[in-house]
Structures are given as structure tokens and as C-alpha cells.
N, C-alpha and C. Protein backbone atom coordinates (compact mmCIF):
# COMPACT_ATOMS: atom_id res chain seq x y z
N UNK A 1 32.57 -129.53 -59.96
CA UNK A 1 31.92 -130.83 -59.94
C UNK A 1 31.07 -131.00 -58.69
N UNK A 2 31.77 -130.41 -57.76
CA UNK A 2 30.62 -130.43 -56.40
C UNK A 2 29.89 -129.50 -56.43
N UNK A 3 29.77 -128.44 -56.90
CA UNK A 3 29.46 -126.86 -56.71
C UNK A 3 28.78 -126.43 -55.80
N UNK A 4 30.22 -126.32 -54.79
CA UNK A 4 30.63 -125.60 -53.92
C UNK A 4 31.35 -124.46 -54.19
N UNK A 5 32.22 -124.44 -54.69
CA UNK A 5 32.93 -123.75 -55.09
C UNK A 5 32.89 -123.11 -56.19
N UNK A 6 33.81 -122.22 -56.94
CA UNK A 6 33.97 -121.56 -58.19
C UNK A 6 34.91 -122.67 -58.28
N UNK A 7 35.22 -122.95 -59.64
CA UNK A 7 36.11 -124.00 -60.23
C UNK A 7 37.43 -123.62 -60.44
N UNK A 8 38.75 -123.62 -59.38
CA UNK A 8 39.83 -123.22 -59.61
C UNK A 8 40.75 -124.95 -59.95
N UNK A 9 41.67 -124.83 -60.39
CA UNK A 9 42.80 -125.93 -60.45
C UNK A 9 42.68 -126.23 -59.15
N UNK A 10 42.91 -126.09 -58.57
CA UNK A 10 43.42 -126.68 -56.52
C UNK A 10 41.78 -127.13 -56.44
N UNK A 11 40.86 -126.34 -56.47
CA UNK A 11 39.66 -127.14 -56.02
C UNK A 11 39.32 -128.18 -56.95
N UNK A 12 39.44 -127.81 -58.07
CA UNK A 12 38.72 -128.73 -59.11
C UNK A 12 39.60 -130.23 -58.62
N UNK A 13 40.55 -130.50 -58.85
CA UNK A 13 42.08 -131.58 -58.24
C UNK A 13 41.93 -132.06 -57.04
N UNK A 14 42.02 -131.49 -56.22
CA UNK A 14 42.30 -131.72 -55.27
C UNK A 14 41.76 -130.90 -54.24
N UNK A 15 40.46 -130.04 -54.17
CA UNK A 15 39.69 -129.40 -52.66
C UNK A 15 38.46 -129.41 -52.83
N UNK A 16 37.92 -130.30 -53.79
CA UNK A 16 36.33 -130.69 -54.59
C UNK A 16 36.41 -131.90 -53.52
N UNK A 17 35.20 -132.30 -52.86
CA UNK A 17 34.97 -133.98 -51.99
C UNK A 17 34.61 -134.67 -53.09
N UNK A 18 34.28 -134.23 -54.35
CA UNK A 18 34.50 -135.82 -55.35
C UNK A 18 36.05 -135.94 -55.58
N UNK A 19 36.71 -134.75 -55.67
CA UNK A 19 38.30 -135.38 -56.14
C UNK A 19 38.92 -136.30 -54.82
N UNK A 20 38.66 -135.49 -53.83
CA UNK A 20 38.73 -135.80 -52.75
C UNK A 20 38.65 -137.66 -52.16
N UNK A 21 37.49 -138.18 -53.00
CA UNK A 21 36.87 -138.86 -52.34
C UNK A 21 37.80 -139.84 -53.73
N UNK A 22 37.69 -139.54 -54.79
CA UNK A 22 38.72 -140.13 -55.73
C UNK A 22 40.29 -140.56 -55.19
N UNK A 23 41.03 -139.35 -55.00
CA UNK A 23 42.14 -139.54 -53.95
C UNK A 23 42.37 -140.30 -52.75
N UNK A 24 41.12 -140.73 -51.91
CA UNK A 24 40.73 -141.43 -50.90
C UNK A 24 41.00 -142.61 -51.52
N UNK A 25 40.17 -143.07 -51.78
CA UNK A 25 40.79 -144.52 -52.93
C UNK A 25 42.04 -144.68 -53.80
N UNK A 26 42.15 -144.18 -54.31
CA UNK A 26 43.52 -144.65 -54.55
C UNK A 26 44.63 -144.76 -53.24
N UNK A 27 44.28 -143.39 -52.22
CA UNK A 27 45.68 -143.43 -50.99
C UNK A 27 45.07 -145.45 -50.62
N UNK A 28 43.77 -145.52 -50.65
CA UNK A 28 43.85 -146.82 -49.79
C UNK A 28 44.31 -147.70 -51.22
N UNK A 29 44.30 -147.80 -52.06
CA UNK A 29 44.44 -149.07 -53.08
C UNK A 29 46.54 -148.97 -52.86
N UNK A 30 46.79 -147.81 -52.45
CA UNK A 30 48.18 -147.72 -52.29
C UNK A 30 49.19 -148.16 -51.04
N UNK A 31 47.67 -148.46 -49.88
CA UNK A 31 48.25 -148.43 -48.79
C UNK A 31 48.84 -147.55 -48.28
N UNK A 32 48.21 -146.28 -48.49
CA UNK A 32 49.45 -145.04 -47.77
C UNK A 32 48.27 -144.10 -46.82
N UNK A 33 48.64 -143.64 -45.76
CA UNK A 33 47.71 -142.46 -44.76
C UNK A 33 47.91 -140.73 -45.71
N UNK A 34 47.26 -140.25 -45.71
CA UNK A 34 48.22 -139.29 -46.30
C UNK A 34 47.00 -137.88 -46.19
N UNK A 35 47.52 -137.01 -45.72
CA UNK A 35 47.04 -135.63 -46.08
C UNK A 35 47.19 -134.74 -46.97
N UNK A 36 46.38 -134.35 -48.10
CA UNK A 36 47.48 -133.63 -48.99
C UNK A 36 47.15 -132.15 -49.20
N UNK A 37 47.74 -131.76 -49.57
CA UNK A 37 48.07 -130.24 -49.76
C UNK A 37 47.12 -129.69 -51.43
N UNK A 38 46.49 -129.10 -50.95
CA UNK A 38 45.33 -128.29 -52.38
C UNK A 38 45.99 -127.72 -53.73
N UNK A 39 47.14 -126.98 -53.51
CA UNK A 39 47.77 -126.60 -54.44
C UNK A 39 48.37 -127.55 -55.12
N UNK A 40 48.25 -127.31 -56.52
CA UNK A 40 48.38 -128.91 -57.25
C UNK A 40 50.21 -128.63 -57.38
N UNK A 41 51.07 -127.32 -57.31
CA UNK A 41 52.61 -128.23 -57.31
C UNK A 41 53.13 -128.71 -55.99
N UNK A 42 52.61 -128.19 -54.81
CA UNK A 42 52.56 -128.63 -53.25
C UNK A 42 52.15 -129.94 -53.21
N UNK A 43 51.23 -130.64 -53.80
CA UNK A 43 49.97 -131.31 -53.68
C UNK A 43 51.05 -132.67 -54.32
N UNK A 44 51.91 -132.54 -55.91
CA UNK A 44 52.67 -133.06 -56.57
C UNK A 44 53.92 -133.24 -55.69
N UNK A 45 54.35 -132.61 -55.33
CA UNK A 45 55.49 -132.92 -54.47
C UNK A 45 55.62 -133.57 -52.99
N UNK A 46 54.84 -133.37 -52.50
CA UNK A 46 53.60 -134.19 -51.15
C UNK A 46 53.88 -135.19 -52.01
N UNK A 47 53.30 -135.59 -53.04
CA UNK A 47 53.15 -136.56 -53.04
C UNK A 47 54.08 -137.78 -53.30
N UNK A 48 55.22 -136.69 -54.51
CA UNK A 48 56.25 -137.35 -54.20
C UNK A 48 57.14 -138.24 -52.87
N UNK A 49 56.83 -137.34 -52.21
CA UNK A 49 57.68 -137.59 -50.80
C UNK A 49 56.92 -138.96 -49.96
N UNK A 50 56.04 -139.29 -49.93
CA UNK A 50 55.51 -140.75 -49.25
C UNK A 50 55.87 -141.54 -50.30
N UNK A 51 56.46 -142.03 -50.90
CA UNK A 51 57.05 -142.66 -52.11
C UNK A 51 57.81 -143.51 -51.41
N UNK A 52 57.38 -145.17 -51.42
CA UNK A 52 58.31 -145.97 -50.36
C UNK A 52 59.41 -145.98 -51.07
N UNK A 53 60.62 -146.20 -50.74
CA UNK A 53 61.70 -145.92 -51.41
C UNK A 53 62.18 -147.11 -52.21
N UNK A 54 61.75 -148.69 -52.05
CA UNK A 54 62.04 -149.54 -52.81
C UNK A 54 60.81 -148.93 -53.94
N UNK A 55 60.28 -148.48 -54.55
CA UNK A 55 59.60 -148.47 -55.49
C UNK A 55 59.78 -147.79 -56.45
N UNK A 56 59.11 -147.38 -57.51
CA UNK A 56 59.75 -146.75 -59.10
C UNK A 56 59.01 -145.43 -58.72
N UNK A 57 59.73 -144.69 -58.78
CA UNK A 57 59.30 -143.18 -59.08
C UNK A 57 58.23 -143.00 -59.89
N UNK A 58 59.02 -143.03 -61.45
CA UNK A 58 58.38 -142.69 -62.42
C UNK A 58 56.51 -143.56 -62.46
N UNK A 59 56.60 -144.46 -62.08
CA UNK A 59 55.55 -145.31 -61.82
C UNK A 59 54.56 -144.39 -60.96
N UNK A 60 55.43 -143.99 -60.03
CA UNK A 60 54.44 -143.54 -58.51
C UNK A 60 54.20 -141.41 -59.33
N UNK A 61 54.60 -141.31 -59.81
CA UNK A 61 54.35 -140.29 -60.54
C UNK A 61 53.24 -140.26 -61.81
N UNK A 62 53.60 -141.05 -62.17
CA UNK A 62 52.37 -141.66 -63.42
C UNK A 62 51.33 -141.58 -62.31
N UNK A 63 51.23 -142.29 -60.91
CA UNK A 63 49.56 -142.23 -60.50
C UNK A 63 49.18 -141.27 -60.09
N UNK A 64 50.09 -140.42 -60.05
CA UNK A 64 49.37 -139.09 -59.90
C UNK A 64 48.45 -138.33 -61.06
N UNK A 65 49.71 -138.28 -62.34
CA UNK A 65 49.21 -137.85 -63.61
C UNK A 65 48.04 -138.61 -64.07
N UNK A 66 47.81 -139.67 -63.41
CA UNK A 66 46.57 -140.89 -63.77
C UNK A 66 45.32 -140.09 -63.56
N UNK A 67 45.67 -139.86 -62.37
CA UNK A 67 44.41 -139.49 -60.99
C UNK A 67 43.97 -137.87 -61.70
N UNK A 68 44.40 -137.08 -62.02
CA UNK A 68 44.68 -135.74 -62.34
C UNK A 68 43.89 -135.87 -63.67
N UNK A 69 44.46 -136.51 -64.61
CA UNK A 69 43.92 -136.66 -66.01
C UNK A 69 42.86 -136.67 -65.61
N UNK A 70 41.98 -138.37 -64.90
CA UNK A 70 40.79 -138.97 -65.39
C UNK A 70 39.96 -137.93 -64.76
N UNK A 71 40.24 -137.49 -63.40
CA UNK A 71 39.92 -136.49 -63.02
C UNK A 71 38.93 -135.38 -63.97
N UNK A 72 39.75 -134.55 -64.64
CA UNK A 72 39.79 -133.55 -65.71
C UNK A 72 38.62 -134.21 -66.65
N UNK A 73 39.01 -135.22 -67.25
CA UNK A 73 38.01 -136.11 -68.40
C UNK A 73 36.91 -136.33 -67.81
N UNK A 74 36.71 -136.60 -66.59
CA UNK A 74 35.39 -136.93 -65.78
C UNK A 74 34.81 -135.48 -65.97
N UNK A 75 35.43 -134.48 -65.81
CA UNK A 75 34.66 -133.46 -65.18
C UNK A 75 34.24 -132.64 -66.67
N UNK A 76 34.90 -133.07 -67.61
CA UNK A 76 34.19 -132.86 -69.03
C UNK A 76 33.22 -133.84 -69.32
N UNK A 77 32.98 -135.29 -68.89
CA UNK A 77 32.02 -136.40 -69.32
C UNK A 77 30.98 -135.34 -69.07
N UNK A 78 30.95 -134.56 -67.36
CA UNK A 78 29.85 -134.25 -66.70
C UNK A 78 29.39 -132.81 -67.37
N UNK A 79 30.24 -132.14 -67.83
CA UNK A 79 30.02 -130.92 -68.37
C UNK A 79 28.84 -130.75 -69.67
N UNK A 80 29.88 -131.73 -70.42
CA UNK A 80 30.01 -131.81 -72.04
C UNK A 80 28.83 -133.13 -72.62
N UNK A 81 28.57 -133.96 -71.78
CA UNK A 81 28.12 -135.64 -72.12
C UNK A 81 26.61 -135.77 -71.18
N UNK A 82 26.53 -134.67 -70.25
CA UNK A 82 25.60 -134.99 -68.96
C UNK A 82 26.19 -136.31 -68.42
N UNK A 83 27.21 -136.47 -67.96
CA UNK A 83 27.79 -137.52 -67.44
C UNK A 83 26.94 -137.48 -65.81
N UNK A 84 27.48 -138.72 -65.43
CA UNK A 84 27.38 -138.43 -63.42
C UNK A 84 28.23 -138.57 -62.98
N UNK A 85 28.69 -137.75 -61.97
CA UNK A 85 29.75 -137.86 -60.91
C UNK A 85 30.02 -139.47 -60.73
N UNK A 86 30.74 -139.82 -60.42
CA UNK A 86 31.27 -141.28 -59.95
C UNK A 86 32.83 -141.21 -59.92
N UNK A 87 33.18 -141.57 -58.43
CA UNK A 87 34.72 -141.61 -57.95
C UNK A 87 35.13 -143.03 -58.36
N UNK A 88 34.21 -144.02 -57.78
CA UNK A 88 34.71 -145.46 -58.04
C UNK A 88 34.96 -145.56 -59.86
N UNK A 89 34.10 -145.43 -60.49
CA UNK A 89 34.10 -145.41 -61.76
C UNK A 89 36.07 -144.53 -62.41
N UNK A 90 36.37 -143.29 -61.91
CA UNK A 90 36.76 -142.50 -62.09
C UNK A 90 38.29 -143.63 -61.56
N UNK A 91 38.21 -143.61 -60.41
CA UNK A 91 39.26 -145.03 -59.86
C UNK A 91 39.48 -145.55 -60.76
N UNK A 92 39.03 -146.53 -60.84
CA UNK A 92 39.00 -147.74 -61.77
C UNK A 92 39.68 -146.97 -62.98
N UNK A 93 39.20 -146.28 -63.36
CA UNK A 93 39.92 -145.78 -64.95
C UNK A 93 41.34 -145.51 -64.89
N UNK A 94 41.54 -144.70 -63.84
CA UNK A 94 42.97 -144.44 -62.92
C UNK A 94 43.98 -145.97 -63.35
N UNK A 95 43.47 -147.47 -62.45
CA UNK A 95 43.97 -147.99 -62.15
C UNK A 95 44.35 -148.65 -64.08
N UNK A 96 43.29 -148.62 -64.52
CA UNK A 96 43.51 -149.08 -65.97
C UNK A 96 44.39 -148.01 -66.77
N UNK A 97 44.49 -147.13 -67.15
CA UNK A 97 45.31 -146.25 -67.48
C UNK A 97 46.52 -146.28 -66.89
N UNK A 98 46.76 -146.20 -65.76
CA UNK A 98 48.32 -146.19 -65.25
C UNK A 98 48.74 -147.45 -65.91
N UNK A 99 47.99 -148.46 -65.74
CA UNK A 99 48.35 -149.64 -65.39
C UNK A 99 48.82 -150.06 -67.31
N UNK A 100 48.28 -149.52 -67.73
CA UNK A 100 48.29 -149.21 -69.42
C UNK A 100 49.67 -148.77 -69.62
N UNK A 101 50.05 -147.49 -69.19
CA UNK A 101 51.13 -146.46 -69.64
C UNK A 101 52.26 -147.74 -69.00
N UNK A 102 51.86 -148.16 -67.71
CA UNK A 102 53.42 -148.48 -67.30
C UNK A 102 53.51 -150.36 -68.21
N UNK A 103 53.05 -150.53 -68.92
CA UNK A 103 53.05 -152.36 -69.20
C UNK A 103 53.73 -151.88 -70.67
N UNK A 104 52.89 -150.51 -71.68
CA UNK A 104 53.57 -150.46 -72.70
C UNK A 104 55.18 -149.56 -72.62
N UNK A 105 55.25 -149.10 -71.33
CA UNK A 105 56.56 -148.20 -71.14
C UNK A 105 57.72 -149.43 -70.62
N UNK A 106 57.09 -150.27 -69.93
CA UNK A 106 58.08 -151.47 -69.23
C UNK A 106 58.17 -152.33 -70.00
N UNK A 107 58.98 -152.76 -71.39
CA UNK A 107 59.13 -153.53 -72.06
C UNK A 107 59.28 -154.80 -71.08
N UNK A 108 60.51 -154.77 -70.17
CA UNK A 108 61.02 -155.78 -69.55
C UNK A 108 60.44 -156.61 -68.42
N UNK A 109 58.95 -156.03 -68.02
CA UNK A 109 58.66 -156.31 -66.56
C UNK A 109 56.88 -156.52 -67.16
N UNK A 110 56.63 -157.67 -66.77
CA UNK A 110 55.40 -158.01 -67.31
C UNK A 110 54.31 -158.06 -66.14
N UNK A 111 53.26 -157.87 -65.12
CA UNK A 111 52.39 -158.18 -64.71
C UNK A 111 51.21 -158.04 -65.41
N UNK A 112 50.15 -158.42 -64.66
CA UNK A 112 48.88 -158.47 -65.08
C UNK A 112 47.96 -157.37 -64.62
N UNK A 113 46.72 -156.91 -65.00
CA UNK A 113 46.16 -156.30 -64.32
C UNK A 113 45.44 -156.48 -63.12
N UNK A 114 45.03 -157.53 -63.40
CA UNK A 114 44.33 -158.48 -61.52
C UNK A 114 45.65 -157.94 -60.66
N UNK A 115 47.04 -158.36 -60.83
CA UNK A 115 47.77 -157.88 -60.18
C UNK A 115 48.31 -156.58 -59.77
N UNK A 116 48.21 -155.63 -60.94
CA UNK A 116 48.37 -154.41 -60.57
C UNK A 116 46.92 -153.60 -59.65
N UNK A 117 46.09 -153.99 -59.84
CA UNK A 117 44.90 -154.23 -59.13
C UNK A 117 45.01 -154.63 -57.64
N UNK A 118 45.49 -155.54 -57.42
CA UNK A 118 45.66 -156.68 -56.01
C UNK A 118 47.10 -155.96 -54.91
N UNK A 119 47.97 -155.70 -55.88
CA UNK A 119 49.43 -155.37 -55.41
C UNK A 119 50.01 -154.35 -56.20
N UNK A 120 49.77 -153.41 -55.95
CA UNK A 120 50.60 -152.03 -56.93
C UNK A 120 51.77 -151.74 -56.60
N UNK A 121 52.31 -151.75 -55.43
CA UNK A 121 53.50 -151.93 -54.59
C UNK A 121 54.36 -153.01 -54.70
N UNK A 122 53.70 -153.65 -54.99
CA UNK A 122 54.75 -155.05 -55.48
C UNK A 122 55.21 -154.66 -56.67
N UNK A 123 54.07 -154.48 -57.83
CA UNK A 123 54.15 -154.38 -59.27
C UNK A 123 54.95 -153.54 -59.57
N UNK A 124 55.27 -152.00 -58.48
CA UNK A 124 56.13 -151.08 -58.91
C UNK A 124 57.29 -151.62 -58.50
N UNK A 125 57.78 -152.59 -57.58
CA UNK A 125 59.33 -152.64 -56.96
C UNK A 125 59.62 -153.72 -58.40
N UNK A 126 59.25 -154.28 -59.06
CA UNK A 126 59.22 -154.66 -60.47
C UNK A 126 59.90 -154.07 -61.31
N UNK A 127 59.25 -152.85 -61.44
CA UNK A 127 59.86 -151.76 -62.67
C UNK A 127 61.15 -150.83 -62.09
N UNK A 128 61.19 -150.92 -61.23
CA UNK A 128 61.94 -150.13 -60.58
C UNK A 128 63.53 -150.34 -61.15
């Protein structure tokens, strides 16, 4: 997607500056500092581990698989569609999709999307 590189899993994910710059946004929509590791099961487990501990796992795992997916789908829009690069765009889909999986998986725990939007950290100590 940047082509820089030859297109491996670790770059394409996570060592591309558009994934990069994708990941950037979300660490801030999460409130977290974070360096991460290229190799995507290093990279998965990193990420596990900054996981505030009042919060839902499975939730904070979904944003990974979020980020990873739209990721992937973006980089076919651009392949397959003549799409354009766009991280914010790519975000945003992130935040709607997670925010999707966890409202129809959480029977019991209702927010909104403005809110999962505004407070994701709140929204996960919710499901938790």
C-alpha cells in the first residue's frame, strides 16, 4: 500500500506508514502510548498486554481483529476498486465494525455509537 516495500503480512499490518498511521489513531482513540512489534503474533500479544485490566478482553481483542480486517479490505478497495489510501476513512470503519460485533455479541450491555466513539474504555468496562 505504501510501496516501499514487497508486501509481506508484518509490513502490509503493521510496518507499511499507512497501517502505521491507521494504528496511530486508534492507540490515540484508546488512550494508550504504545510501540508495537511488526510481526503480527508478537504484534497480537503486545497488544494484548497494555490491556487496562478493568476492561473486556474479548472487546480489546476484537480491536485488533477490527484494525487488521479493515486494514486487508482497504488494501483490496485499492488493488481491486482503484480505491485511495485513507487511514481516517479506514479508522472510522474500525470504530463502526468493532463497535457492530460487540452491541450484537453483548446482548446485555447497551451503548451507543457517539459513545463508543467518545469513550471506548468506559464502553468496554461495560461488557466486561
Amino acid at each position: 500500500m505504501c510501496g516501499k516495500e514487497e508486501e509481506s503480512c508484518s509490513h502490509l499490518f503493521f510496518g507499511c506508514s499507512f497501517a502505521w498511521r491507521v494504528w496511530c489513531l486508534c492507540y490515540r482513540w484508546l488512550g494508550v502510548l504504545f510501540v508495537a512489534h511488526t510481526e503480527p503474533r508478537f504484534n497480537f500479544d503486545q497488544f494484548r498486554l497494555i490491556l487496562p485490566s478493568e476492561t473486556g478482553l474479548i472487546v480489546w481483542n476484537t480491536i485488533w481483529v477490527g484494525v487488521v480486517s479493515e486494514i486487508w479490505t482497504h488494501r483490496n478497495r485499492i488493488i481491486f476498486k482503484r480505491g485511495v489510501a485513507d487511514a481516517s476513512e479506514v479508522f472510522a470503519l474500525v470504530q463502526v465494525k468493532v463497535w457492530s460485533w460487540v452491541s450484537t455479541n453483548s446482548r446485555l450491555v447497551s451503548f451507543s455509537f457517539t459513545d463508543w466513539c467518545l469513550e471506548p474504555m468506559k464502553c468496554m468496562r461495560l461488557v466486561s
